[in-house]
C-alpha atoms as a PDB file:
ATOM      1  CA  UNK A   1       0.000   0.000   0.000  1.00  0.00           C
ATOM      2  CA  UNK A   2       1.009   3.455  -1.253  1.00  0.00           C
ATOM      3  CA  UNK A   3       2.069   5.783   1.809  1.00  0.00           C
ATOM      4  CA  UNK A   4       0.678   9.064   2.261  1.00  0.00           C
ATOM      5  CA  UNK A   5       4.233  10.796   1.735  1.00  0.00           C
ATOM      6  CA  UNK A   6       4.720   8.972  -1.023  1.00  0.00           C
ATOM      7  CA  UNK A   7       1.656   9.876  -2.559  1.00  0.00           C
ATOM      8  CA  UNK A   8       2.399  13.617  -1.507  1.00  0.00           C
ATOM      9  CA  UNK A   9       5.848  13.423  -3.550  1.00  0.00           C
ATOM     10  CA  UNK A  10       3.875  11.890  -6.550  1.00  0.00           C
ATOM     11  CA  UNK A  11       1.107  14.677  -6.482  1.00  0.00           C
ATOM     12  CA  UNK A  12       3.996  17.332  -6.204  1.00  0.00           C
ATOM     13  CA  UNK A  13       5.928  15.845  -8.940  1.00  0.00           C
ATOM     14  CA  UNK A  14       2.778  16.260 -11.089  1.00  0.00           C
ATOM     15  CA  UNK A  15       2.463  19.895 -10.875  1.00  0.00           C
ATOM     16  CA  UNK A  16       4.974  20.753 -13.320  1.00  0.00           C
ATOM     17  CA  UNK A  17       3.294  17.785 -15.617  1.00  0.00           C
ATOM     18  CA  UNK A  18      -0.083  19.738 -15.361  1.00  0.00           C
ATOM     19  CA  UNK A  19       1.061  23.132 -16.334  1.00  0.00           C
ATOM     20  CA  UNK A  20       2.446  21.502 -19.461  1.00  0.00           C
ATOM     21  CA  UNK A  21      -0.483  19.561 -20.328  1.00  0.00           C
ATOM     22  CA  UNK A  22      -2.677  23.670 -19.959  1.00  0.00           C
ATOM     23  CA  UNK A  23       0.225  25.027 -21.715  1.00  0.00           C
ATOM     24  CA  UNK A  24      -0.191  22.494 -24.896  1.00  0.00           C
ATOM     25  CA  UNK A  25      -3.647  22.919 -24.344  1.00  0.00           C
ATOM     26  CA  UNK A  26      -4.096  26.306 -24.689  1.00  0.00           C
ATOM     27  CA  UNK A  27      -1.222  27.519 -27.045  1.00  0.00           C
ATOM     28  CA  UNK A  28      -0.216  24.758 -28.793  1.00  0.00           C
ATOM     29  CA  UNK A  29      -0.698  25.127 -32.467  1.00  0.00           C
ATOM     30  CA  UNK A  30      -2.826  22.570 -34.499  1.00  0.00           C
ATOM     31  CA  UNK A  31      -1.483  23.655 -37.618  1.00  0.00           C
ATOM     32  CA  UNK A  32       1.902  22.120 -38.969  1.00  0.00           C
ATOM     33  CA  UNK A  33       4.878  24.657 -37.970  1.00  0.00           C
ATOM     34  CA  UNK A  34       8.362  25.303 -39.268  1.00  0.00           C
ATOM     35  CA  UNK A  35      10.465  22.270 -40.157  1.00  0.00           C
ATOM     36  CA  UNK A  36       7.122  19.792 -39.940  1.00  0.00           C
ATOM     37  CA  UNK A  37       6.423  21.048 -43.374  1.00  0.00           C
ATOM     38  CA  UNK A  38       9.167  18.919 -45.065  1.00  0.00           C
ATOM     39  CA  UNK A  39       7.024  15.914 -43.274  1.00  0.00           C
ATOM     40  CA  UNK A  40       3.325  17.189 -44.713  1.00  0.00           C
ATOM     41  CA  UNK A  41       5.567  17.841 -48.008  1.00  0.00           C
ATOM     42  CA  UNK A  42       6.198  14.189 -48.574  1.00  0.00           C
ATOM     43  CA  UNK A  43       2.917  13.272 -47.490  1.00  0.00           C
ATOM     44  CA  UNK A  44       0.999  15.555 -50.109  1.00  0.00           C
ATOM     45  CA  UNK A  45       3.805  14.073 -53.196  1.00  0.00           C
ATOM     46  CA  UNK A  46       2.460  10.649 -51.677  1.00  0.00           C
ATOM     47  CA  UNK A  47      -1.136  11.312 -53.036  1.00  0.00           C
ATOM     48  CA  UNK A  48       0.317  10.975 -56.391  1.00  0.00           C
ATOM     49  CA  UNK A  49       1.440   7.560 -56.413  1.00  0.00           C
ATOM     50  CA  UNK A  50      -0.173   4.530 -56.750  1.00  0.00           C
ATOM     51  CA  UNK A  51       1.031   3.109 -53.487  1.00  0.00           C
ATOM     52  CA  UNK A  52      -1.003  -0.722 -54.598  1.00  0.00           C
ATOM     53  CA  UNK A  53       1.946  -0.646 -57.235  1.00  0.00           C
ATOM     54  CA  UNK A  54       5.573  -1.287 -56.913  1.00  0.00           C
ATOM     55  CA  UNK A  55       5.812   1.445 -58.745  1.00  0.00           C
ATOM     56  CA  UNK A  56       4.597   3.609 -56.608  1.00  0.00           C
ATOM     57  CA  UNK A  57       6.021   2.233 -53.957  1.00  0.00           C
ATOM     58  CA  UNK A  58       9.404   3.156 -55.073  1.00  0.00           C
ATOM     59  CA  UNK A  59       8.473   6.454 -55.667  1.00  0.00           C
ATOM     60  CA  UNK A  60       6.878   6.796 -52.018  1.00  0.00           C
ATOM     61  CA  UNK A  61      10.630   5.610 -50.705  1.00  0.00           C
ATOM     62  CA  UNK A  62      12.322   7.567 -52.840  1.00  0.00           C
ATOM     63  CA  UNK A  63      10.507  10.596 -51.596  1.00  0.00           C
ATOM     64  CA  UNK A  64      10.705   9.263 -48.118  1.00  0.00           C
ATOM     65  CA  UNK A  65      11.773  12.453 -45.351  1.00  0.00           C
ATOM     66  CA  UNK A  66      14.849  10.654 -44.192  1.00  0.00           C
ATOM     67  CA  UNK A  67      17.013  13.905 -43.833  1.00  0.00           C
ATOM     68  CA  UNK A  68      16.285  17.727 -42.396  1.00  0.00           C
ATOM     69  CA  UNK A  69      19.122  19.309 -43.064  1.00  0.00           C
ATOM     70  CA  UNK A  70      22.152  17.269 -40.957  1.00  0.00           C
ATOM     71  CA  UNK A  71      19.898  15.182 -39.054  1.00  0.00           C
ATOM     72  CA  UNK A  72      18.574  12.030 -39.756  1.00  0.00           C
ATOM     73  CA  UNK A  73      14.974  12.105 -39.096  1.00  0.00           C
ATOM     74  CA  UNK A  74      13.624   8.813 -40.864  1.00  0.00           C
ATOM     75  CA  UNK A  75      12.000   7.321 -36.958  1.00  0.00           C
ATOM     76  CA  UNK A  76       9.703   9.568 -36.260  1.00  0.00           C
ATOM     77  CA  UNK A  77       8.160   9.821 -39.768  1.00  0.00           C
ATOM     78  CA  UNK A  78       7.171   6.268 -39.241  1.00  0.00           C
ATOM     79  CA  UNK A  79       4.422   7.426 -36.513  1.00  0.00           C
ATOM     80  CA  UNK A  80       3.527  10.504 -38.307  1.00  0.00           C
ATOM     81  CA  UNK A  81       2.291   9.379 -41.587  1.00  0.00           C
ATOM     82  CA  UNK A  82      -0.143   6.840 -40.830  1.00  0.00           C
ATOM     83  CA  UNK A  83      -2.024   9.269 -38.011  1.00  0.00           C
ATOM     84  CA  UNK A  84      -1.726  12.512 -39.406  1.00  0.00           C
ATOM     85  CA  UNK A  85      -4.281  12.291 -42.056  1.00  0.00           C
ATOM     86  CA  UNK A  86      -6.568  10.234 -39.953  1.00  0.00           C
ATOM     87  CA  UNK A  87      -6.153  12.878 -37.458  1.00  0.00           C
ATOM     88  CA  UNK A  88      -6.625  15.809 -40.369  1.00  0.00           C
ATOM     89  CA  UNK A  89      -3.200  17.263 -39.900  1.00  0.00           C
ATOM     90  CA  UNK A  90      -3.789  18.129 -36.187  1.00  0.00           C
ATOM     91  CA  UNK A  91      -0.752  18.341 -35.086  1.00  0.00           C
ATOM     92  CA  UNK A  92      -1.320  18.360 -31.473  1.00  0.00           C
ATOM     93  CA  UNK A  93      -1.495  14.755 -31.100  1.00  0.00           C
ATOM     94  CA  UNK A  94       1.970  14.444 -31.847  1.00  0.00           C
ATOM     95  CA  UNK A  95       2.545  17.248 -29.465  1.00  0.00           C
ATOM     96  CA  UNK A  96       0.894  15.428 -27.066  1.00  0.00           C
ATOM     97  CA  UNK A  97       3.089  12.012 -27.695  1.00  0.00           C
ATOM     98  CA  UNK A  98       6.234  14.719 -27.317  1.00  0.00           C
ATOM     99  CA  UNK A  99       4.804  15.560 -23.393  1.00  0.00           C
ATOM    100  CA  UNK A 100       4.730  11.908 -23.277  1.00  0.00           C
ATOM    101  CA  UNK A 101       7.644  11.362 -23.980  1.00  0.00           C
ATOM    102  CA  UNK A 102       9.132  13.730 -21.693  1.00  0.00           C
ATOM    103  CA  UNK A 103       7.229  11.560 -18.592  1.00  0.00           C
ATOM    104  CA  UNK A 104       8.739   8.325 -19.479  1.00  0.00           C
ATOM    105  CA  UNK A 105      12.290  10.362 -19.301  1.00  0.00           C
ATOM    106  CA  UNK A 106      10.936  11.798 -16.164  1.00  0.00           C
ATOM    107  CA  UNK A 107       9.834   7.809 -15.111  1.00  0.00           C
ATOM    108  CA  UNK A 108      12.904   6.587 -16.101  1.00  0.00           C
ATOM    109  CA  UNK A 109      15.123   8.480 -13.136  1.00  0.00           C
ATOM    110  CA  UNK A 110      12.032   7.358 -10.664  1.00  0.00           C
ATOM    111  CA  UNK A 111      14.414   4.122  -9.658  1.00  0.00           C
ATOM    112  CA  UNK A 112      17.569   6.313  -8.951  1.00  0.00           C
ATOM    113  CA  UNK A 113      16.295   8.046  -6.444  1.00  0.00           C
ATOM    114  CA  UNK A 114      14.510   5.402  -3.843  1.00  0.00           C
ATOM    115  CA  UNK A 115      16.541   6.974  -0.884  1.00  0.00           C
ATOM    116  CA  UNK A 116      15.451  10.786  -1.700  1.00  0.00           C
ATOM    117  CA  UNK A 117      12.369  11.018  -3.632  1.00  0.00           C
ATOM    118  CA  UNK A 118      12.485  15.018  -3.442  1.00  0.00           C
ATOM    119  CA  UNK A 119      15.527  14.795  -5.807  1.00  0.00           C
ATOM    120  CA  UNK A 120      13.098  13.295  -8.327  1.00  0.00           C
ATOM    121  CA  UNK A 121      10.552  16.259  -8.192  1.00  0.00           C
ATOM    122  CA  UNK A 122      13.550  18.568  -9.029  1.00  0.00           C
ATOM    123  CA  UNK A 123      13.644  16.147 -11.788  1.00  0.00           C
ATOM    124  CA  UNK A 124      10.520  16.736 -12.933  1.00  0.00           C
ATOM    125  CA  UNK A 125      10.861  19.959 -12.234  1.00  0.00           C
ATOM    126  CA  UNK A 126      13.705  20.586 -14.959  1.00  0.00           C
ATOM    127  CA  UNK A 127      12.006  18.661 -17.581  1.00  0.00           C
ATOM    128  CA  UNK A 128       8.371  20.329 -17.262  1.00  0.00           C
ATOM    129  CA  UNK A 129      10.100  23.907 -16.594  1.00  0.00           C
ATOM    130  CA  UNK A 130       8.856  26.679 -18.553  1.00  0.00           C
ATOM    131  CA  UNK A 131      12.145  26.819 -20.338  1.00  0.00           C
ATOM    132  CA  UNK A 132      11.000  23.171 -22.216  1.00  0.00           C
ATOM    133  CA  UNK A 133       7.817  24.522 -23.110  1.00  0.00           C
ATOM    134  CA  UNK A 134       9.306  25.863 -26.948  1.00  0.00           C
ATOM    135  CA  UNK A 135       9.090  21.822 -26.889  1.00  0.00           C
ATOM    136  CA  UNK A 136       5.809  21.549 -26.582  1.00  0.00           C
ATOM    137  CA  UNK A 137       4.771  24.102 -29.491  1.00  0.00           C
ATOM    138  CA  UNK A 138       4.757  22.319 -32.326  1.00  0.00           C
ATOM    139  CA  UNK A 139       5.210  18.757 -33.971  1.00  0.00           C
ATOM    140  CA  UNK A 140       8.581  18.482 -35.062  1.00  0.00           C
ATOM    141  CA  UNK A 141       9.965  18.824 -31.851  1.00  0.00           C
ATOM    142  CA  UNK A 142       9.137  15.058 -31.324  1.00  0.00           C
ATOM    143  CA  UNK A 143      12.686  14.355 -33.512  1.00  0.00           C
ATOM    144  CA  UNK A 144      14.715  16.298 -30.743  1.00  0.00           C
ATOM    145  CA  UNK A 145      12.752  14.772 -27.712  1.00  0.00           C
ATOM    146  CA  UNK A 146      12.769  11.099 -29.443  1.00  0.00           C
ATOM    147  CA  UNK A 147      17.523  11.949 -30.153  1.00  0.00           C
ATOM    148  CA  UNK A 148      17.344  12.081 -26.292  1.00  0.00           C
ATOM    149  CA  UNK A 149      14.723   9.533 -24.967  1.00  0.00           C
ATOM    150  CA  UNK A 150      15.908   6.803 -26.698  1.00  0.00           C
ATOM    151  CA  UNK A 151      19.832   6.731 -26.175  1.00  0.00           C
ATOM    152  CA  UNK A 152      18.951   7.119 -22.649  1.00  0.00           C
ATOM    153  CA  UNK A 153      16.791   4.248 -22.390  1.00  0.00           C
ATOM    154  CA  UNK A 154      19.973   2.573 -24.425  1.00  0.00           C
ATOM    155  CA  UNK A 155      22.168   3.442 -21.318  1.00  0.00           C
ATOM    156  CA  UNK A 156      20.022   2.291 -18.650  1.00  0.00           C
ATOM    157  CA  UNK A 157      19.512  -1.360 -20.745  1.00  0.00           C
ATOM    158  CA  UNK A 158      23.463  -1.228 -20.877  1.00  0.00           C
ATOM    159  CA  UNK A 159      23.577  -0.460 -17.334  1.00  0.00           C
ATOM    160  CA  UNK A 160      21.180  -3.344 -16.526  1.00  0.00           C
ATOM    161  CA  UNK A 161      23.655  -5.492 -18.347  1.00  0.00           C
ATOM    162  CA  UNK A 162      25.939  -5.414 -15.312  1.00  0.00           C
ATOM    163  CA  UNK A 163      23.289  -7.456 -13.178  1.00  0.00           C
ATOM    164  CA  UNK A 164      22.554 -10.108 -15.327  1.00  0.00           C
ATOM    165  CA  UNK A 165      23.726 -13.151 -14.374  1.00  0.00           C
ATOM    166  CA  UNK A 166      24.384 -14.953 -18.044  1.00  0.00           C
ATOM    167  CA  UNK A 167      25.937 -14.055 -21.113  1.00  0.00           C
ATOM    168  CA  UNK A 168      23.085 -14.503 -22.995  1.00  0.00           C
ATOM    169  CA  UNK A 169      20.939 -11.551 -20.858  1.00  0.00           C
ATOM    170  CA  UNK A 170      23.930  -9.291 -20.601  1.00  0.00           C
ATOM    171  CA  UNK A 171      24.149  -9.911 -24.491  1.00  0.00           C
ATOM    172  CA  UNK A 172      20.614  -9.199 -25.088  1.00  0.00           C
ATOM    173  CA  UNK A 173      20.762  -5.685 -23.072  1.00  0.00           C
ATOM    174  CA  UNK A 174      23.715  -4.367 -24.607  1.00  0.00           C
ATOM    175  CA  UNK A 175      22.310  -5.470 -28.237  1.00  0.00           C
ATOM    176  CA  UNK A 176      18.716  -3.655 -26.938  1.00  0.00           C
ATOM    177  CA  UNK A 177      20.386  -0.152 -25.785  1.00  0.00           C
ATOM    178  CA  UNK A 178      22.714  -0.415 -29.495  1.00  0.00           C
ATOM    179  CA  UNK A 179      19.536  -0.614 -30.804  1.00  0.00           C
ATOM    180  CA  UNK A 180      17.520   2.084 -28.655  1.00  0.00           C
ATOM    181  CA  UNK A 181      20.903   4.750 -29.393  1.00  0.00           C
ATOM    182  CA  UNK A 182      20.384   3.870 -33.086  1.00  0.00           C
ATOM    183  CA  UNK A 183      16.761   4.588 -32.699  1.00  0.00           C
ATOM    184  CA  UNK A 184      17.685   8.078 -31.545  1.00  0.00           C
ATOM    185  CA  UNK A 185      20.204   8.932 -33.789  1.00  0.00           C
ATOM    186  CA  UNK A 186      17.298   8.028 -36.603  1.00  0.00           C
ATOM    187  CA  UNK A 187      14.946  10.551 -35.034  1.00  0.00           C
ATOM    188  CA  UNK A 188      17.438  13.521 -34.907  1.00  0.00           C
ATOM    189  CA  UNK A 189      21.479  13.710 -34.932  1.00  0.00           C
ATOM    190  CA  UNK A 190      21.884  14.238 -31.516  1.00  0.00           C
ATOM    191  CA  UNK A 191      21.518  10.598 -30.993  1.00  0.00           C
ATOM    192  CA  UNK A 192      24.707   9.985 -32.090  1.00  0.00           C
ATOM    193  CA  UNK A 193      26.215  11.120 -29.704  1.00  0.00           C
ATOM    194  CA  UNK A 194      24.676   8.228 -27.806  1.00  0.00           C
ATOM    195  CA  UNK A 195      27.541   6.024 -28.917  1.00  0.00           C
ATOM    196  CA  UNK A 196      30.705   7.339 -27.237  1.00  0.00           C
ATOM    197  CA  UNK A 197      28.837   7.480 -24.286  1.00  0.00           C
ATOM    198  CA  UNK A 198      27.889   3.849 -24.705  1.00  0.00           C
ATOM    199  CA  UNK A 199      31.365   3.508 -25.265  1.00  0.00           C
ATOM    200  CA  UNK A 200      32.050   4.917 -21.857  1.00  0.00           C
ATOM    201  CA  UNK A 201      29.533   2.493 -19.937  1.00  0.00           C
ATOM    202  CA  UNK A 202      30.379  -0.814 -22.131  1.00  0.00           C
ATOM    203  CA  UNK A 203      34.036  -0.006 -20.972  1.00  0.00           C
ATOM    204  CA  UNK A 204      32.893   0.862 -17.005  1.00  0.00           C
ATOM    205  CA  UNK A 205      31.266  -2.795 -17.521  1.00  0.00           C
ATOM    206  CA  UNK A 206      34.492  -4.358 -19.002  1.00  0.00           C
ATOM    207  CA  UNK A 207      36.406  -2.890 -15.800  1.00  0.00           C
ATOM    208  CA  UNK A 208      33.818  -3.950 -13.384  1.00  0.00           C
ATOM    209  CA  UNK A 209      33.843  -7.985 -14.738  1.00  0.00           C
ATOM    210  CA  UNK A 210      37.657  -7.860 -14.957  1.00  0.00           C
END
């Protein structure tokens, strides 16, 4: 059973999370924005091909939005072209999955800090600050959040590797958090950087078994 202070530290690490959610509410734009264009762009050459046909299949990839100037941003193009029409171009659903976003980063420090729970809020605090709320404008900002989710959620899977007890597990973390960095670094090129600092924690690991 939930204890009252811990229920207190949950309801006070949901403030910030509410003021975001009124924020997007209330000034978030349901129009596509900026750089977001290059994704409605591709969709709109799209309705010209026959996409039953390998023709037109080929056409569709080789109009595909894989690059935005010198970031890679093939991922999150994936999620937005199958909902966007369906959702006539409203682009706060995808806003929406950006504040998401943001709470899994926020849930994914929860575990570090079972001793001092307060730590956490300030946590929460720094992600749903007014300073991230340019984030939580418009669409495309899902690339950026999705460059930094990601290659975190690599690094705690390659951190989890330490504590498995057989090759095979230890093996399948560090294959899963290659994978989750290369995720990131396919939704903007920020991810990359992702890899040296795998680098870093595969090499901790190394020093830790020997």
């Amino acid at each position: 059973m939930v204890d009252r202070h811990t229920k207190f530290v949950w309801a006070v690490a949901a403030l910030p999370l509410i003021a975001v959610v009124s924020f997007v509410y209330l000034f978030a734009s349901p129009l596509p924005l900026t750089d977001e264009w290059s994704y409605t762009h591709a969709l709109r050459l799209w309705h010209g091909f026959d996409l039953t046909s390998w023709e037109g299949m080929l056409a569709a990839f080789e109009t595909y939005p894989t690059r935005h100037n010198e970031h890679l941003v093939v991922l999150p193009f994936v999620i937005y072209a199958p909902l966007m029409e369906q959702l006539n171009y409203d682009s706060r659903f995808v806003i929406y999955l950006t504040l998401a976003s943001f709470a899994a980063l926020a849930g994914l420090f929860r575990p570090l800090f079972k001793t001092n729970p307060w730590l956490w809020c300030l946590v929460c605090l720094i992600l749903f600050c007014p300073s991230h709320y340019m984030e939580f404008l418009w669409a495309w900002q899902i690339t950026l959040t999705w460059s930094v989710l990601l290659p975190i959620c690599g690094f705690f899977l390659i951190d989890r590797s330490r504590a498995q007890t057989t090759s095979l597990h230890v093996s399948r973390d560090i294959v899963l958090g290659v994978l989750a960095i290369s995720l990131g670094t396919l939704s903007s090129a920020g991810g990359f950087f992702g890899f040296p600092a795998a680098l870093v924690g595969l090499r901790k690991l190394d020093h830790l078994n020997g």
